[in-house]
C-alpha atoms as a PDB file:
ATOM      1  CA  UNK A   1      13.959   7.203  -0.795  1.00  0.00           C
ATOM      2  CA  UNK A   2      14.431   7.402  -4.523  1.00  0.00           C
ATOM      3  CA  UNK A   3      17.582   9.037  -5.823  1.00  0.00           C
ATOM      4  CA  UNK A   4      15.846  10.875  -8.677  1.00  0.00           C
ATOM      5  CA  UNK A   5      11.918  11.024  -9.111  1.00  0.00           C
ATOM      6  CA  UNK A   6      10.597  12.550 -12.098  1.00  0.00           C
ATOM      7  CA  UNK A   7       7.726  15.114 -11.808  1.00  0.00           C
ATOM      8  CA  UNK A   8       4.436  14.457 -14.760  1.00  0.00           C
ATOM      9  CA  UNK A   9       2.030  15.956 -13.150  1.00  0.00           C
ATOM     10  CA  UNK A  10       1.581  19.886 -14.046  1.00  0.00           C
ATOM     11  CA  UNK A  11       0.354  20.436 -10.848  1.00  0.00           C
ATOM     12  CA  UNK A  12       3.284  18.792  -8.651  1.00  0.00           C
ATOM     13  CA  UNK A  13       5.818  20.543 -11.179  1.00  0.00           C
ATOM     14  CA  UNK A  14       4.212  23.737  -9.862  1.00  0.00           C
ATOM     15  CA  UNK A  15       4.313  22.764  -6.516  1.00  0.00           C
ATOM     16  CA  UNK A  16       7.827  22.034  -6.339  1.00  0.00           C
ATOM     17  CA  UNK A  17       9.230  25.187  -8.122  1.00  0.00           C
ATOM     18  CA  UNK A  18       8.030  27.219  -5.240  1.00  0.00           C
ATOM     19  CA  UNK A  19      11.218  28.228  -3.674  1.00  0.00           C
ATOM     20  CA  UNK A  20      10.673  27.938  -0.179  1.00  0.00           C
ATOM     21  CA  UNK A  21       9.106  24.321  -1.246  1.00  0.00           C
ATOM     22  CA  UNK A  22      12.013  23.688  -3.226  1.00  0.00           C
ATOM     23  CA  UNK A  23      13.869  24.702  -0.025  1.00  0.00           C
ATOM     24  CA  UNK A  24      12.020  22.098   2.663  1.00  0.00           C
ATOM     25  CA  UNK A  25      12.578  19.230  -0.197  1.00  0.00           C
ATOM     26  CA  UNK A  26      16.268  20.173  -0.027  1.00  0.00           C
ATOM     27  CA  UNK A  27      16.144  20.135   3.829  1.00  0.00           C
ATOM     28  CA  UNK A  28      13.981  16.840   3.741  1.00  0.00           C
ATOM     29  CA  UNK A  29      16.454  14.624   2.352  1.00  0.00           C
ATOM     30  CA  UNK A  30      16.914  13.445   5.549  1.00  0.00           C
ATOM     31  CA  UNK A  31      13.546  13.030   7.638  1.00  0.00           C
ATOM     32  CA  UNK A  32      12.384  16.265   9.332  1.00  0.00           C
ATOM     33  CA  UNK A  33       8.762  17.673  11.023  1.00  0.00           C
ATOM     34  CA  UNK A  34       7.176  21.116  10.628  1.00  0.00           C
ATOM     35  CA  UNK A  35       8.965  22.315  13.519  1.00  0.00           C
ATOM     36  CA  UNK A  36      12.779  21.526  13.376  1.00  0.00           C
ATOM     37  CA  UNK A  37      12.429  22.916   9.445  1.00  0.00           C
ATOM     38  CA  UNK A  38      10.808  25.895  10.809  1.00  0.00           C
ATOM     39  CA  UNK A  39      14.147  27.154  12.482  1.00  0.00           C
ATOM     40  CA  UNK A  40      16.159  26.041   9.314  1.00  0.00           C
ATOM     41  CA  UNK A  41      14.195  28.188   6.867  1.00  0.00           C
ATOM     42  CA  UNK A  42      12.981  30.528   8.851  1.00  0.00           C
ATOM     43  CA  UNK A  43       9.237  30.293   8.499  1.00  0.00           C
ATOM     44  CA  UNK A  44       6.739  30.025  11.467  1.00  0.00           C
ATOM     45  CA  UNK A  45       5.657  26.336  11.858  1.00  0.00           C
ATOM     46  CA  UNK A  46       2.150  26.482  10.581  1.00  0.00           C
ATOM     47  CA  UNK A  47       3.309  27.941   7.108  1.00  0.00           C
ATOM     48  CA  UNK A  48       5.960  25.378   6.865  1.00  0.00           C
ATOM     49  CA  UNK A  49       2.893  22.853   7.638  1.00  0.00           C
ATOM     50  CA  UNK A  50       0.980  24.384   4.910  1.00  0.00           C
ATOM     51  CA  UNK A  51       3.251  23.740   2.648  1.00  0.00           C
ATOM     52  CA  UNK A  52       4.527  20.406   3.595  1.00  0.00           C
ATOM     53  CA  UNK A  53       0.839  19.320   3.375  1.00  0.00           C
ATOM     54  CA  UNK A  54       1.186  20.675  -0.012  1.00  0.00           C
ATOM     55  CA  UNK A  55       4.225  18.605  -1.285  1.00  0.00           C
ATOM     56  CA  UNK A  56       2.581  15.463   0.331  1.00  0.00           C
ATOM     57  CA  UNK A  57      -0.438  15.999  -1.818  1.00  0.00           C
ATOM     58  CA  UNK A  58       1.484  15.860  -4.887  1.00  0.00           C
ATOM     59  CA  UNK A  59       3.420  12.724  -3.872  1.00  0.00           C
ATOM     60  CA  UNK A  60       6.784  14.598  -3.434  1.00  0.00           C
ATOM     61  CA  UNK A  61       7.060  14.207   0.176  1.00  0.00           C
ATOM     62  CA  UNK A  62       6.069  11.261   2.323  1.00  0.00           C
ATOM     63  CA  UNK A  63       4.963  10.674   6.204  1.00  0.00           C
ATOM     64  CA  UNK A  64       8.012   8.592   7.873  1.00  0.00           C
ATOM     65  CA  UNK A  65       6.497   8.518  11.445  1.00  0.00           C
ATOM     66  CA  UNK A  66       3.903  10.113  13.647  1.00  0.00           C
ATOM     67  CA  UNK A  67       5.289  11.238  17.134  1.00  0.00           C
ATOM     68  CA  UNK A  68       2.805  12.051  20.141  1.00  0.00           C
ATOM     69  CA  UNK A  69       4.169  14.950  22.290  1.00  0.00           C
ATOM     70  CA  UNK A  70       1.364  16.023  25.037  1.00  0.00           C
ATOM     71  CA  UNK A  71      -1.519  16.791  23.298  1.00  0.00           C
ATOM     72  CA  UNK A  72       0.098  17.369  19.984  1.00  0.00           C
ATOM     73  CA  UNK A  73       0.441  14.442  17.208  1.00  0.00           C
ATOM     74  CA  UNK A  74       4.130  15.543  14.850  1.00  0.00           C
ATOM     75  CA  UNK A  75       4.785  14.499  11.817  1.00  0.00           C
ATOM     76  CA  UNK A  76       8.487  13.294  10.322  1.00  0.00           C
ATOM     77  CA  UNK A  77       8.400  13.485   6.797  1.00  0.00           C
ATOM     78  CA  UNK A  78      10.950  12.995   3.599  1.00  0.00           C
ATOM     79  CA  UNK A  79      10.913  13.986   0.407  1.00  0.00           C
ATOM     80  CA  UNK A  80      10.289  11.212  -2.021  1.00  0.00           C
ATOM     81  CA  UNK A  81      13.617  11.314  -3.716  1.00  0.00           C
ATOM     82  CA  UNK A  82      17.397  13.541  -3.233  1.00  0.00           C
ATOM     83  CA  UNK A  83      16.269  14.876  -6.204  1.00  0.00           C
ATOM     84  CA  UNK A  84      13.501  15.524  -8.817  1.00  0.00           C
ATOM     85  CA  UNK A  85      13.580  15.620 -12.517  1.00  0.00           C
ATOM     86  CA  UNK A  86      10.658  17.866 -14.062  1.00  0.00           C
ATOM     87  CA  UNK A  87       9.031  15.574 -17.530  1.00  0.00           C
ATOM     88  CA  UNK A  88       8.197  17.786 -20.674  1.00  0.00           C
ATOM     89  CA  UNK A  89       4.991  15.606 -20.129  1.00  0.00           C
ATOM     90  CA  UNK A  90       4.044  18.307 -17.645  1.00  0.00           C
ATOM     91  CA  UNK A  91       4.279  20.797 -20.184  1.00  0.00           C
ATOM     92  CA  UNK A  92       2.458  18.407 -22.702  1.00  0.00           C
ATOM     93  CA  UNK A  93       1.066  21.438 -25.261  1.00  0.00           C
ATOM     94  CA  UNK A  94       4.615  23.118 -25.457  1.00  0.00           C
ATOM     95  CA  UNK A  95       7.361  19.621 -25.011  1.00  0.00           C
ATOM     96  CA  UNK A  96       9.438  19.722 -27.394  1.00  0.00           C
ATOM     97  CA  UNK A  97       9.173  17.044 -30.889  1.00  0.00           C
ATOM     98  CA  UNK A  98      12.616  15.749 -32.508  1.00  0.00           C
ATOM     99  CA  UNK A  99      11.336  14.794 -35.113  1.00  0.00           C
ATOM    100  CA  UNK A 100       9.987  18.096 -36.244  1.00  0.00           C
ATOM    101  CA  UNK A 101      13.342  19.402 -37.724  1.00  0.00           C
ATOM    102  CA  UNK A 102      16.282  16.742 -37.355  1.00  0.00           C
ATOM    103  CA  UNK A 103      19.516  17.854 -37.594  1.00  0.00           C
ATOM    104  CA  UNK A 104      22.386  15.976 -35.472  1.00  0.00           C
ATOM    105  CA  UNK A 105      24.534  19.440 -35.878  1.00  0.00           C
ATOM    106  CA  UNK A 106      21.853  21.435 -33.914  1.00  0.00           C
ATOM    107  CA  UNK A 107      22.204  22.003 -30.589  1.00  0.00           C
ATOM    108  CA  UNK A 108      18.399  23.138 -30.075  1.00  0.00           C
ATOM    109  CA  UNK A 109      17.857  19.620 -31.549  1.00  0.00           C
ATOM    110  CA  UNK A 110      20.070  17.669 -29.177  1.00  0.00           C
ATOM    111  CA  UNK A 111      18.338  19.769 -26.864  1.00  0.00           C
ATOM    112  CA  UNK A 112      14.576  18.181 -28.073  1.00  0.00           C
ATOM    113  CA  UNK A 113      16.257  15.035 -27.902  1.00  0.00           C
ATOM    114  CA  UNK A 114      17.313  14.965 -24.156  1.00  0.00           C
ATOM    115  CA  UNK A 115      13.956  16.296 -23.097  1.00  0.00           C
ATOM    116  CA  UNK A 116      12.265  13.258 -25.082  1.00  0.00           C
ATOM    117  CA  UNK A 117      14.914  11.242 -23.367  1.00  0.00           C
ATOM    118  CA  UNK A 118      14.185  12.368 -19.842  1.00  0.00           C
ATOM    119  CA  UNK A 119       9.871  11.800 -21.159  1.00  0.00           C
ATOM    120  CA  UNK A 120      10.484   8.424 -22.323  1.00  0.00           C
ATOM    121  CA  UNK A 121      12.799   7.315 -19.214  1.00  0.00           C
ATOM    122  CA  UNK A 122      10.220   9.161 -16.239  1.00  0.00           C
ATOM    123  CA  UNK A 123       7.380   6.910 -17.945  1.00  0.00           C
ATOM    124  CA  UNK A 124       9.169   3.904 -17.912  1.00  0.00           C
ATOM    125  CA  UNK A 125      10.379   4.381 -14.558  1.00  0.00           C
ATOM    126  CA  UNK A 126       6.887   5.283 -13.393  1.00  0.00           C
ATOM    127  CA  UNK A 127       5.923   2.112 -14.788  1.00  0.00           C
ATOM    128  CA  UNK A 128       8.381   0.447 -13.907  1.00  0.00           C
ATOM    129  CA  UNK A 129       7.734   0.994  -9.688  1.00  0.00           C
ATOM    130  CA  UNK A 130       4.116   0.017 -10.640  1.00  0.00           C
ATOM    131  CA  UNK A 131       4.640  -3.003 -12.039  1.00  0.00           C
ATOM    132  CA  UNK A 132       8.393  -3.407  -8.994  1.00  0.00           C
ATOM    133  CA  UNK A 133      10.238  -4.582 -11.777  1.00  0.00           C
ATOM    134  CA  UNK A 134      13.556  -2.873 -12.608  1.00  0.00           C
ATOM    135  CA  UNK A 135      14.561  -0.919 -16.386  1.00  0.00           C
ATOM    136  CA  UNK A 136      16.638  -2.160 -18.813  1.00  0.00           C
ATOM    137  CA  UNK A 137      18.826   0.576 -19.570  1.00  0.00           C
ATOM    138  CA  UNK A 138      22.651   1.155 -19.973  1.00  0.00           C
ATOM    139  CA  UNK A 139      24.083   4.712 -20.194  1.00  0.00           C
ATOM    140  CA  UNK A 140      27.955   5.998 -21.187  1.00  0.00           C
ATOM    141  CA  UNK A 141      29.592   9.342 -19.682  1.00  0.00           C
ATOM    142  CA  UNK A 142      32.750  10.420 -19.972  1.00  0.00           C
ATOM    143  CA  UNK A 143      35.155  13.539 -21.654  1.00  0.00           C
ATOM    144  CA  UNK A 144      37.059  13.587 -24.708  1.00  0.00           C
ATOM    145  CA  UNK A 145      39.820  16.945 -25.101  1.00  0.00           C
ATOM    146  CA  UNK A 146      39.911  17.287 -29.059  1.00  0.00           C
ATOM    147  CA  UNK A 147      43.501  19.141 -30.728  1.00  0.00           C
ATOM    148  CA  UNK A 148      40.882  20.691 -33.573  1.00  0.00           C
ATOM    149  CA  UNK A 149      37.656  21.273 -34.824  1.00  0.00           C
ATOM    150  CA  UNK A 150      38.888  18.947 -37.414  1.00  0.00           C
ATOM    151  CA  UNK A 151      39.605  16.318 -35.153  1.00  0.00           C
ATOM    152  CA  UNK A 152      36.236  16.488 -33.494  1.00  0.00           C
ATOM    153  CA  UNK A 153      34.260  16.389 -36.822  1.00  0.00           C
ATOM    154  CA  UNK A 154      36.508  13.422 -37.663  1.00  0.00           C
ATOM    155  CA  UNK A 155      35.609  11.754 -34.300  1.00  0.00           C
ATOM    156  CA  UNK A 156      32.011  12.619 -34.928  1.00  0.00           C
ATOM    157  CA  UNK A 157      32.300  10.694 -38.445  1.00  0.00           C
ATOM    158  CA  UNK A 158      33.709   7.735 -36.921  1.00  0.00           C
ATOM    159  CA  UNK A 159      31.585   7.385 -34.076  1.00  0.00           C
ATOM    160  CA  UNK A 160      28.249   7.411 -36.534  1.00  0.00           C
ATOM    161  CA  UNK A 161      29.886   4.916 -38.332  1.00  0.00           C
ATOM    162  CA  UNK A 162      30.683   2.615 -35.618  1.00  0.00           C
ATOM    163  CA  UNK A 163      27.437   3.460 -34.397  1.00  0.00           C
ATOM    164  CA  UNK A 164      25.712   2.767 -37.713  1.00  0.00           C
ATOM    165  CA  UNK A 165      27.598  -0.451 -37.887  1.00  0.00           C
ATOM    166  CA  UNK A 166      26.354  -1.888 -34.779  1.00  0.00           C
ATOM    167  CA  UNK A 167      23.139  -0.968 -35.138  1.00  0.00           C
ATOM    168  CA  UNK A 168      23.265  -2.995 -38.275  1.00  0.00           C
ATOM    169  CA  UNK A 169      24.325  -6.059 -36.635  1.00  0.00           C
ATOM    170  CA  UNK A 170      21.986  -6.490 -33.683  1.00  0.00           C
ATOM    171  CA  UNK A 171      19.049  -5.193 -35.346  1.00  0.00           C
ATOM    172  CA  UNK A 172      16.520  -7.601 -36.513  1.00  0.00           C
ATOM    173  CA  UNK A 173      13.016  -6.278 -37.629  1.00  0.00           C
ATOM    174  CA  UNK A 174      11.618  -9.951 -38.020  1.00  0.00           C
ATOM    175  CA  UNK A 175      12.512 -10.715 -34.131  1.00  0.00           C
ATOM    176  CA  UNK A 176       9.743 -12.323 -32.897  1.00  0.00           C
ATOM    177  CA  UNK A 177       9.099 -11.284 -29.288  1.00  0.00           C
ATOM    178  CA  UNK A 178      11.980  -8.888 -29.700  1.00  0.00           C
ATOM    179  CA  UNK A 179      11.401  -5.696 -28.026  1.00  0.00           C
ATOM    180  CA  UNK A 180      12.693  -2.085 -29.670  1.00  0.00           C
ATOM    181  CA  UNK A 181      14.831   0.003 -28.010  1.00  0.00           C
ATOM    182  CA  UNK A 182      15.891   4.000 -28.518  1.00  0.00           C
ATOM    183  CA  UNK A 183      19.619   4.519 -29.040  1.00  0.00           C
ATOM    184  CA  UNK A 184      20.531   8.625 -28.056  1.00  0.00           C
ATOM    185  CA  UNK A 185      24.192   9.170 -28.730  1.00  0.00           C
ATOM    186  CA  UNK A 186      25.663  12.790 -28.245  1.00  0.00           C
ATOM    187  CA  UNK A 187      28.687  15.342 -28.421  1.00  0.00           C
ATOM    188  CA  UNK A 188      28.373  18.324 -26.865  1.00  0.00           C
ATOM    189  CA  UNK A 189      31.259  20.703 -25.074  1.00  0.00           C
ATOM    190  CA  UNK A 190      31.648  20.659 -21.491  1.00  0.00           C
ATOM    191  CA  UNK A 191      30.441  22.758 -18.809  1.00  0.00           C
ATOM    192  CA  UNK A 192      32.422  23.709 -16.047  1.00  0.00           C
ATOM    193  CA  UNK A 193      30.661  24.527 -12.679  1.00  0.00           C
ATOM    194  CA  UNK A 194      30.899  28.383 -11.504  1.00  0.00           C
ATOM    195  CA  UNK A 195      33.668  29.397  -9.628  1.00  0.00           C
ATOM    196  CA  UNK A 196      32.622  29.751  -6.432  1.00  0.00           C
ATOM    197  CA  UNK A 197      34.386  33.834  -5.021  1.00  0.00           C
ATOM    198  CA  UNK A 198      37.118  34.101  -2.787  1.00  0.00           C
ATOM    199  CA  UNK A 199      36.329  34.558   1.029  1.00  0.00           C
ATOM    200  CA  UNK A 200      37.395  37.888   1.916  1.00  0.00           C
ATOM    201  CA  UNK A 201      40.150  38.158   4.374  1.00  0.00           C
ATOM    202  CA  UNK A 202      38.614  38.833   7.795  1.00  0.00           C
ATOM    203  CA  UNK A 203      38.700  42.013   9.024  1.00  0.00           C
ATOM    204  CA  UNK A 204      41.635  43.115  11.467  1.00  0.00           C
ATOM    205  CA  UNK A 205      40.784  44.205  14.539  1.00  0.00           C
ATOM    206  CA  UNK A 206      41.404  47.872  15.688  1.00  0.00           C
ATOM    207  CA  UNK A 207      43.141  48.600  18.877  1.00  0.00           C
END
């Protein structure tokens, strides 16, 4: 099983934001059959079969093993991946396009740019498992607290120009056999997960 699979297909990105499909690929991280994920989400076994044969249609879950029990034939299945990454390839008419108003100071652009970058990696990774060869492909994450708003633009300065400097270097139009490769660098502020409420006290007991 994949850690992250990305969805292309329209028709498997519908099928997997059905919520009580989105529930059984949750549950089907770890191999499971239509009846012991029937008691865990609360749907009668033949509707969790109906939509299990669903997923597996659209490649999101696969058959593990078949078990005979009596007269009855069950099947273990797993999801395909821990999780799934929908491509703005499934939403081809309406992905968004960088390149139609550039600004590295827009969020809404940084936004265009992430969804091209999640596009651009999905295909390569699709091709990628087609062809079994692995992607070239190194990524950065970390946090940086700034003092100011002065200090950040500063940063932001320095980093395009040690970016624009290395670019510089390496880059070589007349490389014969040399392959091109997109460079996505980006700034944004951090978001902090939710915090989760405070139990409530449990209730005393009256005597």
């Amino acid at each position: 099983m994949h850690e992250v699979a990305v969805i292309e297909d329209p028709a498997a990105a519908e099928a997997s934001l059905d919520p009580m499909r989105s529930k059984l690929l949750a549950e089907l991280v770890e191999p499971g059959s239509a009846t012991s994920l029937a008691a865990k989400v609360g749907l009668a076994r033949q509707k969790v079969n109906y939509h299990l044969r669903t997923l597996e249609r659209h490649g999101l879950v696969e058959l593990v093993e078949e078990r005979r029990k009596g007269n009855v034939t069950e099947r273990v299945m797993q999801a395909a991946a821990a999780s799934f990454v929908i491509s703005p390839i499934a939403l081809s008419a309406v992905q968004p396009d960088p390149a139609r108003s550039p600004d590295r100071l827009s969020a809404r652009w940084l936004l265009a740019l992430a969804a091209q970058l999640v596009r651009d990696v999905g295909t390569l990774i699709t091709g990628s498992a087609q062809a079994k060869k692995r992607v070239a492909t190194f990524a950065i994450d970390g946090e940086v607290r700034f003092a100011s708003a002065a200090d950040r633009a500063a940063f932001a300065e320095e980093l395009a120009t040690c970016v624009t400097s290395l670019v510089s270097k390496y880059h070589d139009e007349s490389a014969e056999g040399g392959r091109d490769h997109r460079l996505i660098v980006a700034v944004h502020p951090s978001v902090k997960p939710a915090a989760q409420p405070a139990a409530e006290p449990a209730a005393k007991e009256e005597r």
